[in-house]
N, C-alpha and C. Protein backbone atom coordinates (compact mmCIF):
# COMPACT_ATOMS: atom_id res chain seq x y z
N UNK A 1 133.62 40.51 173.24
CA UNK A 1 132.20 40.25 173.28
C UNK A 1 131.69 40.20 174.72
N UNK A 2 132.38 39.69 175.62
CA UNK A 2 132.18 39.23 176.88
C UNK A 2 132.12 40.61 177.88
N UNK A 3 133.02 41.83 177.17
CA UNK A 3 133.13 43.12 178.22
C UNK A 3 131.88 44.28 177.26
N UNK A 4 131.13 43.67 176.30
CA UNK A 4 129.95 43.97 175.54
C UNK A 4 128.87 44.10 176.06
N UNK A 5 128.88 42.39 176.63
CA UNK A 5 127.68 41.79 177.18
C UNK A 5 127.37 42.46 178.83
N UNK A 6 128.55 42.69 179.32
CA UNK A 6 128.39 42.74 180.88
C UNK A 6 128.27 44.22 180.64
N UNK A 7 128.95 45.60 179.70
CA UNK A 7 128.29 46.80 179.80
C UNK A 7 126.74 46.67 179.35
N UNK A 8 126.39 46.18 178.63
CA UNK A 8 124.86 45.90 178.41
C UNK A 8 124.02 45.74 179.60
N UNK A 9 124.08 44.64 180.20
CA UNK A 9 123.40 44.49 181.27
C UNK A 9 123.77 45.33 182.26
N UNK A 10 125.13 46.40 182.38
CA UNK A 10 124.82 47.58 183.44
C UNK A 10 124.09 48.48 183.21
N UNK A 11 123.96 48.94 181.64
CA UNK A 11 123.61 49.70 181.07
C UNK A 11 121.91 49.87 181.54
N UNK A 12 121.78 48.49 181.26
CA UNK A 12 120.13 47.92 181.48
C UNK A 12 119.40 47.99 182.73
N UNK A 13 120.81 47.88 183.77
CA UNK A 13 120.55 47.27 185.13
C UNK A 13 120.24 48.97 185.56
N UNK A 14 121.06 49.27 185.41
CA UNK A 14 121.03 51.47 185.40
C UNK A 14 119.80 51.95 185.15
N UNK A 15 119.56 51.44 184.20
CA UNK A 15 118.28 52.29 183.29
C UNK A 15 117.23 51.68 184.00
N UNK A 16 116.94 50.87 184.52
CA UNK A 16 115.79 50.32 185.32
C UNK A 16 115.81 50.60 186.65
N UNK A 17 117.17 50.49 187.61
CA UNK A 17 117.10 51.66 188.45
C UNK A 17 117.12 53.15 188.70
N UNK A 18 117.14 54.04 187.41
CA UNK A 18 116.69 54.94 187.54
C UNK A 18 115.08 55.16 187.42
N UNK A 19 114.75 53.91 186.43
CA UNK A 19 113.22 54.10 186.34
C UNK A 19 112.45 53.98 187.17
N UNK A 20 112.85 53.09 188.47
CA UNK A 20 112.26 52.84 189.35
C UNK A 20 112.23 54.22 190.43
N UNK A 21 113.63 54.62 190.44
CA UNK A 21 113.65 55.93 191.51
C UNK A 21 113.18 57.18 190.84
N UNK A 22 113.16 57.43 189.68
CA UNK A 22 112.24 58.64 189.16
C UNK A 22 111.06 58.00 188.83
N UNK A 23 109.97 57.73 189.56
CA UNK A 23 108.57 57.33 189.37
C UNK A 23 108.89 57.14 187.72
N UNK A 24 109.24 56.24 187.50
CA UNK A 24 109.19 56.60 185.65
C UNK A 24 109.57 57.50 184.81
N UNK A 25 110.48 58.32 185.57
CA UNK A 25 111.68 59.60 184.56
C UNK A 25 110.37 61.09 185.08
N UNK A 26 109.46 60.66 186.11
CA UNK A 26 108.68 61.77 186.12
C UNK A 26 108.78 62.40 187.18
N UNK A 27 109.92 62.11 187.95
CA UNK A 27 110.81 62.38 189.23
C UNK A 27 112.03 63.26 189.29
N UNK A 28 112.73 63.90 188.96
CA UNK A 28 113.97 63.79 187.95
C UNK A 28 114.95 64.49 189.26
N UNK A 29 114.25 65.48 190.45
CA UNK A 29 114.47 65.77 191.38
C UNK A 29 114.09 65.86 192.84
N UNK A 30 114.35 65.78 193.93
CA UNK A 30 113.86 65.49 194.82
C UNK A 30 112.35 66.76 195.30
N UNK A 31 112.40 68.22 194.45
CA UNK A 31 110.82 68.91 194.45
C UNK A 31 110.34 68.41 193.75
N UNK A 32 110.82 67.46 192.20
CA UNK A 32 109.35 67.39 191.73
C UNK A 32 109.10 65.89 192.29
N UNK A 33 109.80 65.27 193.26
CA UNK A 33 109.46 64.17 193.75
C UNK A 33 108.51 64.32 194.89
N UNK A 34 109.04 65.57 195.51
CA UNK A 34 107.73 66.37 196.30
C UNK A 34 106.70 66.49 195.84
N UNK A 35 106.59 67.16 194.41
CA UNK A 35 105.32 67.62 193.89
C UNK A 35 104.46 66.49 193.35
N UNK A 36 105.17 65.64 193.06
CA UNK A 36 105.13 63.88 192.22
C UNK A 36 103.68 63.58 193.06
N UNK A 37 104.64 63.38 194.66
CA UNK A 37 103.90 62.67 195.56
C UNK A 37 102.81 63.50 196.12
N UNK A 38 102.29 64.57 196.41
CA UNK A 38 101.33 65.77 196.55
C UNK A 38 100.25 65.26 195.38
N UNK A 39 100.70 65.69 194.28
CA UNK A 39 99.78 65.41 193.46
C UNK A 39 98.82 64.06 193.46
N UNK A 40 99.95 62.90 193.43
CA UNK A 40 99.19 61.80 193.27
C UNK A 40 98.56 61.47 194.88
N UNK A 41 99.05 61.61 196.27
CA UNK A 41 98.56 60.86 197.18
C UNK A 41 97.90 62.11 198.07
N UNK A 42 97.92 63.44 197.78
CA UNK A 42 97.07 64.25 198.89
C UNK A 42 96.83 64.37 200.18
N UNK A 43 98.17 64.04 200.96
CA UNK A 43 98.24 63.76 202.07
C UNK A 43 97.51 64.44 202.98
N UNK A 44 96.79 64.06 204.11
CA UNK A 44 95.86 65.02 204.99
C UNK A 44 97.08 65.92 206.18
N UNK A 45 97.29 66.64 206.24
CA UNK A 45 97.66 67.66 207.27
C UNK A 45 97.08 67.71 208.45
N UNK A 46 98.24 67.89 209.54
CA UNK A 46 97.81 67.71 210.75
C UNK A 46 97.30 69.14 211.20
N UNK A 47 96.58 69.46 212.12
CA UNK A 47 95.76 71.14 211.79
C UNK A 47 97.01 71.50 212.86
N UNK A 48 98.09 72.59 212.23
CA UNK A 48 99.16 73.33 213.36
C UNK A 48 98.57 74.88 213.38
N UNK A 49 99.23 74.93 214.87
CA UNK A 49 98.50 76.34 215.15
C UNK A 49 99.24 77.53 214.75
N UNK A 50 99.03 78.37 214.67
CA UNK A 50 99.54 79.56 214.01
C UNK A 50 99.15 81.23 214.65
N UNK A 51 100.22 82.15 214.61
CA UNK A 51 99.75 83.44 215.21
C UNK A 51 100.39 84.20 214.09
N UNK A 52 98.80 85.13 213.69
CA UNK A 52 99.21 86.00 212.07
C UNK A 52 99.88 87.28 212.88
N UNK A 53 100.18 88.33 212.28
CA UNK A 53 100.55 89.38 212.07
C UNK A 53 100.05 89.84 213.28
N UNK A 54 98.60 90.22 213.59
CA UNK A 54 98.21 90.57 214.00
C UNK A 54 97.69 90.33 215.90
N UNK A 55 98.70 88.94 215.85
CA UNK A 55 98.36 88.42 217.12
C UNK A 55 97.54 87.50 217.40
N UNK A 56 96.88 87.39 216.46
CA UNK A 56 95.16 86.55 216.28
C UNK A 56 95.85 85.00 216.17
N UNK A 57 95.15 83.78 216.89
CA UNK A 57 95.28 82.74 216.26
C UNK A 57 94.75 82.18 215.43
N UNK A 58 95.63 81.46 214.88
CA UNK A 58 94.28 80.51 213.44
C UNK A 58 95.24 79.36 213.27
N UNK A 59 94.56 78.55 212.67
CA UNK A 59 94.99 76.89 212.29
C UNK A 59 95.23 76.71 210.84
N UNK A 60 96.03 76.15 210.65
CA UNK A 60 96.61 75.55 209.32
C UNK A 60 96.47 74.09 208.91
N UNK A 61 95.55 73.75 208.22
CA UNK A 61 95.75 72.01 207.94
C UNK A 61 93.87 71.78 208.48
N UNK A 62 93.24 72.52 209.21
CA UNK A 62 92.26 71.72 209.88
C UNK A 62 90.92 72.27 208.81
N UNK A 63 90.14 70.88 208.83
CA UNK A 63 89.11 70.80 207.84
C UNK A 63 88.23 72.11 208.15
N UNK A 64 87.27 72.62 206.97
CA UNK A 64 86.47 73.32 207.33
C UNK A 64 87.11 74.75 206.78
N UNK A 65 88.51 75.02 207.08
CA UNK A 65 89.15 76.36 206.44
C UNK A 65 88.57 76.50 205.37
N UNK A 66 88.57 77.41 204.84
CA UNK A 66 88.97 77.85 203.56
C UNK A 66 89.86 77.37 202.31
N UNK A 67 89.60 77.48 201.55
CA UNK A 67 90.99 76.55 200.04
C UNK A 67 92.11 77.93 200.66
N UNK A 68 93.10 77.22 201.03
CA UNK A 68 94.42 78.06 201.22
C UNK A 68 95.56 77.58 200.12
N UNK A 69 96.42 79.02 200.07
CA UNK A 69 97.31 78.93 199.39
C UNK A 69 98.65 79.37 200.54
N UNK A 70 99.51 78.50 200.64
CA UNK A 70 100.87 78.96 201.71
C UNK A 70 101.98 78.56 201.34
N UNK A 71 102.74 79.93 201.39
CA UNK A 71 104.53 79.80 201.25
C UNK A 71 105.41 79.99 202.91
N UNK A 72 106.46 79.09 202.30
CA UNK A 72 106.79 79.38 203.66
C UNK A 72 108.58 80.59 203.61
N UNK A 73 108.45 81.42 204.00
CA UNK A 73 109.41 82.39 204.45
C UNK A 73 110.18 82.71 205.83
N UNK A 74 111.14 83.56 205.52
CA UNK A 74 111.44 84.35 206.85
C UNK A 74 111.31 85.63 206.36
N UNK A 75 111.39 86.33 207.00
CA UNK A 75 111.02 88.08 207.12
C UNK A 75 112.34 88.75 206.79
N UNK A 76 113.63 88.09 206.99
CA UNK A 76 114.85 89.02 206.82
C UNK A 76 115.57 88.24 205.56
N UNK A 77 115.08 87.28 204.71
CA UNK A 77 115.41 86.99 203.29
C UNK A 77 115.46 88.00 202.56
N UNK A 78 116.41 88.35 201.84
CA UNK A 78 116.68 89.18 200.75
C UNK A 78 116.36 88.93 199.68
N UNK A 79 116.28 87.67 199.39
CA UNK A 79 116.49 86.95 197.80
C UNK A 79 114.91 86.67 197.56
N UNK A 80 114.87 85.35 197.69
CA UNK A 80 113.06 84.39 197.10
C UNK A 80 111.99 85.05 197.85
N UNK A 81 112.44 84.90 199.26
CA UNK A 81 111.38 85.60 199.88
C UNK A 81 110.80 86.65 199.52
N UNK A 82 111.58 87.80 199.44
CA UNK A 82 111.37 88.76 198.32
C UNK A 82 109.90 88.51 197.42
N UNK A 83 111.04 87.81 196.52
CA UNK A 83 110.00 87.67 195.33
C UNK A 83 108.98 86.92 195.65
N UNK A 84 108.79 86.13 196.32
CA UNK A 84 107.51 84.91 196.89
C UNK A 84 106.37 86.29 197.77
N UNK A 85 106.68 87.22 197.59
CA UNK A 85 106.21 88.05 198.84
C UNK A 85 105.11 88.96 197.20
N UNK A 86 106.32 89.69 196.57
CA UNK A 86 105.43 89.92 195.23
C UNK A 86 104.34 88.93 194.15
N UNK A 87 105.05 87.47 194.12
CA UNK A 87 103.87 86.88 193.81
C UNK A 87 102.31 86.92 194.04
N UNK A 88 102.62 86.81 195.75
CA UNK A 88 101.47 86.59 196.34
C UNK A 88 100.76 87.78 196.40
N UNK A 89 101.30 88.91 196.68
CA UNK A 89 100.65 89.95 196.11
C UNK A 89 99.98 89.72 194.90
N UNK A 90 100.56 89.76 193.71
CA UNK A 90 100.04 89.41 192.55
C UNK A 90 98.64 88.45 192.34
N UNK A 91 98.71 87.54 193.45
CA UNK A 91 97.97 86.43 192.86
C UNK A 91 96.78 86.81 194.06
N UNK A 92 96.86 88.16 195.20
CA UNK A 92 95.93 88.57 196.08
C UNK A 92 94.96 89.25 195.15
N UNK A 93 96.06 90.36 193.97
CA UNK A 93 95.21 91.06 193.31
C UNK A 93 94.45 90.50 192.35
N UNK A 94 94.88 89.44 191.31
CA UNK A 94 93.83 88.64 191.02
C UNK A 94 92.94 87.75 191.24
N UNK A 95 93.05 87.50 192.71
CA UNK A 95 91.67 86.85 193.26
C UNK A 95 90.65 87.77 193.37
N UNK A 96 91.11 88.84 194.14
CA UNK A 96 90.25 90.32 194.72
C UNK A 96 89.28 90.52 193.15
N UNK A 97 90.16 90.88 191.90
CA UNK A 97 89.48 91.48 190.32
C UNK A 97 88.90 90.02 190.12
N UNK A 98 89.46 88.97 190.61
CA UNK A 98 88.03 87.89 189.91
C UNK A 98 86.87 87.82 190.62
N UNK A 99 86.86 88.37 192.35
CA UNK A 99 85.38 88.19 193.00
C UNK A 99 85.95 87.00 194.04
N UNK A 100 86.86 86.43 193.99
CA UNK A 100 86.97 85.13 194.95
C UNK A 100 87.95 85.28 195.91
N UNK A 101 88.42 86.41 195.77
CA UNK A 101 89.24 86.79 197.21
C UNK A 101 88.68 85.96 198.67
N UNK A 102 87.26 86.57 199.28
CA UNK A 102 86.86 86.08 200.28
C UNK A 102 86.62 84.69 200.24
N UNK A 103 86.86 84.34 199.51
CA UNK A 103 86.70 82.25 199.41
C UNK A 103 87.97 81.68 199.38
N UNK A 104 89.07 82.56 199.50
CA UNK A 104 90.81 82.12 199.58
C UNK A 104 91.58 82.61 200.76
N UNK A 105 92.31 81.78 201.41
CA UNK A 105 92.89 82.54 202.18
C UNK A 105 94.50 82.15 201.79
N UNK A 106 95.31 83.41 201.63
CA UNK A 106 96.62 83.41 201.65
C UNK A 106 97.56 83.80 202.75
N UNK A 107 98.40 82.35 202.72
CA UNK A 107 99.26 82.50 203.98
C UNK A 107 100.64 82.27 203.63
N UNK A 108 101.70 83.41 204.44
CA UNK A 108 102.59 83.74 204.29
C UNK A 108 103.33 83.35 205.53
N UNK A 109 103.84 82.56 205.84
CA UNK A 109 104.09 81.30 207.24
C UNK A 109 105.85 81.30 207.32
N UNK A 110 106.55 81.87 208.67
CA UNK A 110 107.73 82.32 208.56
C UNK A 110 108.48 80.68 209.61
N UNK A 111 109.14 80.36 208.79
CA UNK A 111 109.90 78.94 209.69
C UNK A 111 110.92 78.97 210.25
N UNK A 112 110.93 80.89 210.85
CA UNK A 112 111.97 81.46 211.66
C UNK A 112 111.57 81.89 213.19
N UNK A 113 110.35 81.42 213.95
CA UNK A 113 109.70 81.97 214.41
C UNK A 113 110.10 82.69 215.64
N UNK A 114 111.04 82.47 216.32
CA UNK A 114 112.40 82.78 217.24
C UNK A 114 112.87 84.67 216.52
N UNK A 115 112.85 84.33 215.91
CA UNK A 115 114.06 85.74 214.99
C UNK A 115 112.38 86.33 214.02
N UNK A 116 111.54 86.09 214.14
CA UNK A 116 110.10 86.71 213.70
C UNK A 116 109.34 86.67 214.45
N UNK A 117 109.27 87.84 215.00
CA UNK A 117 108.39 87.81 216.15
C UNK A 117 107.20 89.36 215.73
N UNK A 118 106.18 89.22 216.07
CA UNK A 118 104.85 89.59 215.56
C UNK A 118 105.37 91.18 214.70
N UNK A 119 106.42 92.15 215.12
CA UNK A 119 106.84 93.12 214.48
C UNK A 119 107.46 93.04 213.34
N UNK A 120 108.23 91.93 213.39
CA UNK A 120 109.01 91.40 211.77
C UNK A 120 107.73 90.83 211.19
N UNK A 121 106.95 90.03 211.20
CA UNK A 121 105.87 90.05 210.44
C UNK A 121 104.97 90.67 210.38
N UNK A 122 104.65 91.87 210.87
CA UNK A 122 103.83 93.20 210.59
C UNK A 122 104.31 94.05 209.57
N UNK A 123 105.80 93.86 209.75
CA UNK A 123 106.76 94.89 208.48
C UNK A 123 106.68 94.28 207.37
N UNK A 124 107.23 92.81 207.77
CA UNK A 124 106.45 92.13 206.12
C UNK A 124 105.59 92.27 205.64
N UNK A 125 104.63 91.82 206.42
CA UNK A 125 103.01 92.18 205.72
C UNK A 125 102.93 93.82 205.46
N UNK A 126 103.51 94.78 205.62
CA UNK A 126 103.35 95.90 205.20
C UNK A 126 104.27 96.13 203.79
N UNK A 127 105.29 95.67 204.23
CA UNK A 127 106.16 95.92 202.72
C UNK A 127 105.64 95.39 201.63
N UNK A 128 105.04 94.02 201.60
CA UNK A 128 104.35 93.84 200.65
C UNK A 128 102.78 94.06 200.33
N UNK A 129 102.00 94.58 201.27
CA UNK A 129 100.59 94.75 201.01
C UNK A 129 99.66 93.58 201.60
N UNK A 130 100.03 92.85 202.44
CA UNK A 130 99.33 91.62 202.78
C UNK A 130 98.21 92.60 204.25
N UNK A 131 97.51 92.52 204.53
CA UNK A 131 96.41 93.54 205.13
C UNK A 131 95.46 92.24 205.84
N UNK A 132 95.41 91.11 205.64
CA UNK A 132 95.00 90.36 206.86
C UNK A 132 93.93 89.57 206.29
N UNK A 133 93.22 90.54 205.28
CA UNK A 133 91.62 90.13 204.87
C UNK A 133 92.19 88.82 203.78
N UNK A 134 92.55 89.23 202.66
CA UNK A 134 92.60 87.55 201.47
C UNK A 134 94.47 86.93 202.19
N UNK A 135 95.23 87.90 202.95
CA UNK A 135 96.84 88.09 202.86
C UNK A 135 97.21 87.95 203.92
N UNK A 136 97.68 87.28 204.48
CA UNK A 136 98.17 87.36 206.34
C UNK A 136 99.61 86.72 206.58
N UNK A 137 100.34 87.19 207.03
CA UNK A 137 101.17 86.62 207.66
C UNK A 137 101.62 85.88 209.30
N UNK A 138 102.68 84.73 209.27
CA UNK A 138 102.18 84.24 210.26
C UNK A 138 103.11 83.45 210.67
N UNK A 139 103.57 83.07 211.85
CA UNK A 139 104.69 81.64 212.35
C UNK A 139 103.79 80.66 213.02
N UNK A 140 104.68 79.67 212.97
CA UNK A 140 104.12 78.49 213.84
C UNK A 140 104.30 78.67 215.06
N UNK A 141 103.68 77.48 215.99
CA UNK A 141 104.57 77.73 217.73
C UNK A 141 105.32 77.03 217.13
N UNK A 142 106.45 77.12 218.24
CA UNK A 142 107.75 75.97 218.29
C UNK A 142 107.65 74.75 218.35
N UNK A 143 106.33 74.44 219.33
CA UNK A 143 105.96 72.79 219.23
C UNK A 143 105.84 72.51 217.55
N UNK A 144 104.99 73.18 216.96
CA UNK A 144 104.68 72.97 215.53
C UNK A 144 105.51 72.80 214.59
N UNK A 145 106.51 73.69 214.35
CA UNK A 145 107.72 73.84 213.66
C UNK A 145 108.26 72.99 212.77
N UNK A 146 108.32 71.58 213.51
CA UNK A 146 109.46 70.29 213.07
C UNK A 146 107.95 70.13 211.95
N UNK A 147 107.01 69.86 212.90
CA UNK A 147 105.76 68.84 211.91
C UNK A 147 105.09 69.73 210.81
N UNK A 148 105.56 71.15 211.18
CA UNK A 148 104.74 71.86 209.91
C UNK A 148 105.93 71.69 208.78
N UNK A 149 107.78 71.91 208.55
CA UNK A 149 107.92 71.56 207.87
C UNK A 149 107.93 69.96 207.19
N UNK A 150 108.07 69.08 208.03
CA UNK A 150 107.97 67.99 207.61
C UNK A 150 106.79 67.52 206.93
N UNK A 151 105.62 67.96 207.14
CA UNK A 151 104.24 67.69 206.83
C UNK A 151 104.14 68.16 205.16
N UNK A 152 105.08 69.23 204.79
CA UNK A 152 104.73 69.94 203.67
C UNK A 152 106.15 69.61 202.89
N UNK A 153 106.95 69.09 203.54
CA UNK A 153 108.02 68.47 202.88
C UNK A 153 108.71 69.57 202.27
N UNK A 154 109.04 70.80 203.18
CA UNK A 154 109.93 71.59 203.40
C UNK A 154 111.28 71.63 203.73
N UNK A 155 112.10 72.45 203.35
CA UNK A 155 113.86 71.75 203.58
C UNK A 155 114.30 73.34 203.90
N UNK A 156 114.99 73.06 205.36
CA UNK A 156 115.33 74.23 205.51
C UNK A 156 116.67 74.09 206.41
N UNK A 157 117.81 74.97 205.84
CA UNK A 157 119.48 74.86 205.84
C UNK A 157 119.98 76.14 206.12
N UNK A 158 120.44 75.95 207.62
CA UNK A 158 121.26 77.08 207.45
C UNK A 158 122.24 77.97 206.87
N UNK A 159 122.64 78.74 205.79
CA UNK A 159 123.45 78.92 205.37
C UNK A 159 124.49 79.87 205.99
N UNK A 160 125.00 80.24 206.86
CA UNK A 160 126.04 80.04 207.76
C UNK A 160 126.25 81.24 208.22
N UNK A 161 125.21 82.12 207.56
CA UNK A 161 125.19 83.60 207.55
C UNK A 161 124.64 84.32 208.41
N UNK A 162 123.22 83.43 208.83
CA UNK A 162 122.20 83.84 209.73
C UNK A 162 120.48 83.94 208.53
N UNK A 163 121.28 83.24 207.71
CA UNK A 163 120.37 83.01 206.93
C UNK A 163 119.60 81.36 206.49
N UNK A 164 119.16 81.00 205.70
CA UNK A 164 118.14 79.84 205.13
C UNK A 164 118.12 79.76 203.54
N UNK A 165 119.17 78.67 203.09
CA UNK A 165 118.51 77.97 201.95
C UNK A 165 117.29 77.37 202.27
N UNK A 166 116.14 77.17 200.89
CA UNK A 166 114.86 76.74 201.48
C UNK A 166 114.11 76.43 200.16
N UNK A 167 113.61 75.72 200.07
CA UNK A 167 112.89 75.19 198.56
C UNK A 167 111.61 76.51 198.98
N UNK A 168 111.18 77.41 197.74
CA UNK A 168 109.90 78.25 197.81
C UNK A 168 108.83 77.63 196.65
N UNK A 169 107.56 77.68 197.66
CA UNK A 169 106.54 77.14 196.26
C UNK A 169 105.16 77.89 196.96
N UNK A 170 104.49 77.12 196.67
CA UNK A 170 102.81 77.34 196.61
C UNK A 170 101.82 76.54 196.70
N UNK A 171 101.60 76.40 197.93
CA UNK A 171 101.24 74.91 198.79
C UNK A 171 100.16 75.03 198.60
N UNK A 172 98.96 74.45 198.00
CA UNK A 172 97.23 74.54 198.05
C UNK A 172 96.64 73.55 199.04
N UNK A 173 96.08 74.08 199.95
CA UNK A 173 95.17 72.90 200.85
C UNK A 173 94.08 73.20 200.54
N UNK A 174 93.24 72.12 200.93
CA UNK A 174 92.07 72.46 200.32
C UNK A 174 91.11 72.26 201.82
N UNK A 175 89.91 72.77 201.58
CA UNK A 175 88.67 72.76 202.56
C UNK A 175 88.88 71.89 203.83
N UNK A 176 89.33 70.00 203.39
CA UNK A 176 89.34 69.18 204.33
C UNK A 176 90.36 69.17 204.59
N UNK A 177 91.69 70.30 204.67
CA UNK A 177 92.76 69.83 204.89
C UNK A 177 94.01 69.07 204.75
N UNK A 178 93.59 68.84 203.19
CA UNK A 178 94.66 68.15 202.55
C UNK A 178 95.54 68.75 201.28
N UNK A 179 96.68 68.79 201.76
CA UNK A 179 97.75 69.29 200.66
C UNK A 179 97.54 68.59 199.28
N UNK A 180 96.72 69.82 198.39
CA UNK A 180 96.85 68.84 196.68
C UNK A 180 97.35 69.40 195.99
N UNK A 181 98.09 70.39 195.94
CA UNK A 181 98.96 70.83 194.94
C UNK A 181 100.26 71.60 195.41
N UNK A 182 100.93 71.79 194.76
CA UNK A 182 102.48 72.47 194.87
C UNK A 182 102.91 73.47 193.68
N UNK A 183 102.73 74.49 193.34
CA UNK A 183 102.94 75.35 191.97
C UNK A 183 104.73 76.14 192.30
N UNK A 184 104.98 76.86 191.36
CA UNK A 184 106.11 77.51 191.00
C UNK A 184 105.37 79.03 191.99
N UNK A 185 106.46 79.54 192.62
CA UNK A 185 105.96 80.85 193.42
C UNK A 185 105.48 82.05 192.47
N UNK A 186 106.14 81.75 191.05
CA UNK A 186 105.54 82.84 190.01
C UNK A 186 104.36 82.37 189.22
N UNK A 187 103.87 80.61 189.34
CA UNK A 187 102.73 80.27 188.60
C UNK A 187 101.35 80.98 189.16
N UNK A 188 101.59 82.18 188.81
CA UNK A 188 100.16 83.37 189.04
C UNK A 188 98.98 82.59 188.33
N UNK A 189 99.10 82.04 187.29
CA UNK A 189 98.32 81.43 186.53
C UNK A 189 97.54 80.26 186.73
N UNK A 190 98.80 79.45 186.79
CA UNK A 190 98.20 78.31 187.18
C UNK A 190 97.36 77.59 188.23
N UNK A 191 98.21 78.53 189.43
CA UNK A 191 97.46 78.58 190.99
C UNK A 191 95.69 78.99 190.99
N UNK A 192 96.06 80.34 190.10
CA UNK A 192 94.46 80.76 189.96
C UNK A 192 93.25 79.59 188.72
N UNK A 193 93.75 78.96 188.46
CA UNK A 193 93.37 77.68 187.58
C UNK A 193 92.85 76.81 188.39
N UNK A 194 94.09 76.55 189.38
CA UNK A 194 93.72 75.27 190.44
C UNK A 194 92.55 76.06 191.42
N UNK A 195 92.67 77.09 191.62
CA UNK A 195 91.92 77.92 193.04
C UNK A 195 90.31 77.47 192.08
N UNK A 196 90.12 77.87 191.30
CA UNK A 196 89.03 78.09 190.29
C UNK A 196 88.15 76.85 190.59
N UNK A 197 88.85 75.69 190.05
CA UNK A 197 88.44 74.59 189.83
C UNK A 197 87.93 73.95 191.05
N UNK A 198 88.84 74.43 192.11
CA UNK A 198 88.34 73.66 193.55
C UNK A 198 87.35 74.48 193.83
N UNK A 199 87.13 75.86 193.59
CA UNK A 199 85.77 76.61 194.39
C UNK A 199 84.29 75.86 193.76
C-alpha cells in the first residue's frame, strides 16, 4: 500500500510539473513554445538593419513598415530552404491575384551573412522569383545578427558540414513592429488569413 501511495503522488507530482512547463499541455515543444509565447505576448522588435538583394537598405522590426512576412535562410541550403523559398513564392503569387501584394512585404533574411554576400542573394532571389517589389531578399549586419536571431527566437546549429540545422517558419510583424504570429512555411493559407485580417 505504502509503495502505492508514494507512486501516486509521483505520478501526481509529474503530471503537474508537466502542466506547468507545457503552458497547460499547449506547449508540448520548445517551437510551439515559441509560437505559444508570440501569440499570446507580441513582443515588440528591435528595428535591425538590413541590405536586400539589391544593395538597398531597409529595416526590419521598425514601426510604420508594412505587415511583413519573414523566413529566415541561407542561400546554399539544399533541403527547407529550398522549400521555404517555393512557399513564399506561392504565397507572393497569392497576394499579387488577391490585389494586396503592395500592402505586404516579403522577406527572405539569410543568418549566413559572411558566406551570403549580395551575389548569393541575387541568385536566390532569382532561382526562386523573388524580384524586390512584394519578394526581397536580404542579411543582417553582423552587429545585428545575435539580436535578430534571438529577437525572433531562432535556433541556429552548425551541422558540421558547412551547413545549419535551423527551425523554418513564417514570422508576421505587423505595422508597429511587433512579432504576432509564427505559421508552418507551407501554411499558404493560413498566413494569407492572418495577412487579411490585419490589412
Amino acid at each position: 500500500m505504502r509503495s502505492f501511495l508514494l507512486s501516486a503522488v509521483i505520478v501526481v507530482l509529474g503530471a503537474i510539473g508537466l502542466w506547468q512547463t507545457t503552458d497547460g499541455l499547449r506547449a508540448l515543444t520548445a517551437e510551439s513554445a515559441r509560437r505559444l509565447e508570440v501569440a499570446t505576448g507580441k513582443p515588440a522588435l528591435p528595428a535591425l538593419s538590413l541590405e536586400d538583394m539589391a544593395g538597398r537598405s531597409l529595416t526590419l522590426g521598425r514601426p510604420g513598415d508594412k505587415l511583413t512576412l519573414a523566413e529566415f535562410i541561407y542561400t546554399s541550403c539544399p533541403t527547407i530552404c529550398r522549400a521555404a523559398g517555393e512557399s513564399m513564392a506561392m504565397l507572393r503569387d497569392r497576394l499579387a491575384a488577391d490585389g494586396i501584394g503592395d500592402r505586404v512585404r516579403l522577406l527572405s533574411v539569410s543568418f549566413d551573412p559572411l558566406q551570403d554576400d549580395l551575389e548569393a542573394l541575387a541568385d536566390y532571389g532569382e532561382w526562386h522569383g523573388a524580384a524586390g517589389e512584394i519578394w526581397t531578399v536580404a542579411r543582417p549586419s553582423l552587429t545585428d545578427l545575435d539580436v535578430m536571431l534571438a529577437s525572433f527566437g531562432v535556433q541556429v546549429i552548425p551541422d558540421g558540414f558547412g551547413g545549419f540545422e535551423h527551425n523554418a517558419a513564417l514570422h508576421m510583424i505587423d505595422r508597429d513592429g511587433h512579432l504576432i504570429g509564427i505559421f508552418d512555411i507551407d501554411d499558404i493559407d493560413g498566413a494569407v488569413r492572418a495577412i487579411e485580417a490585419k490589412l
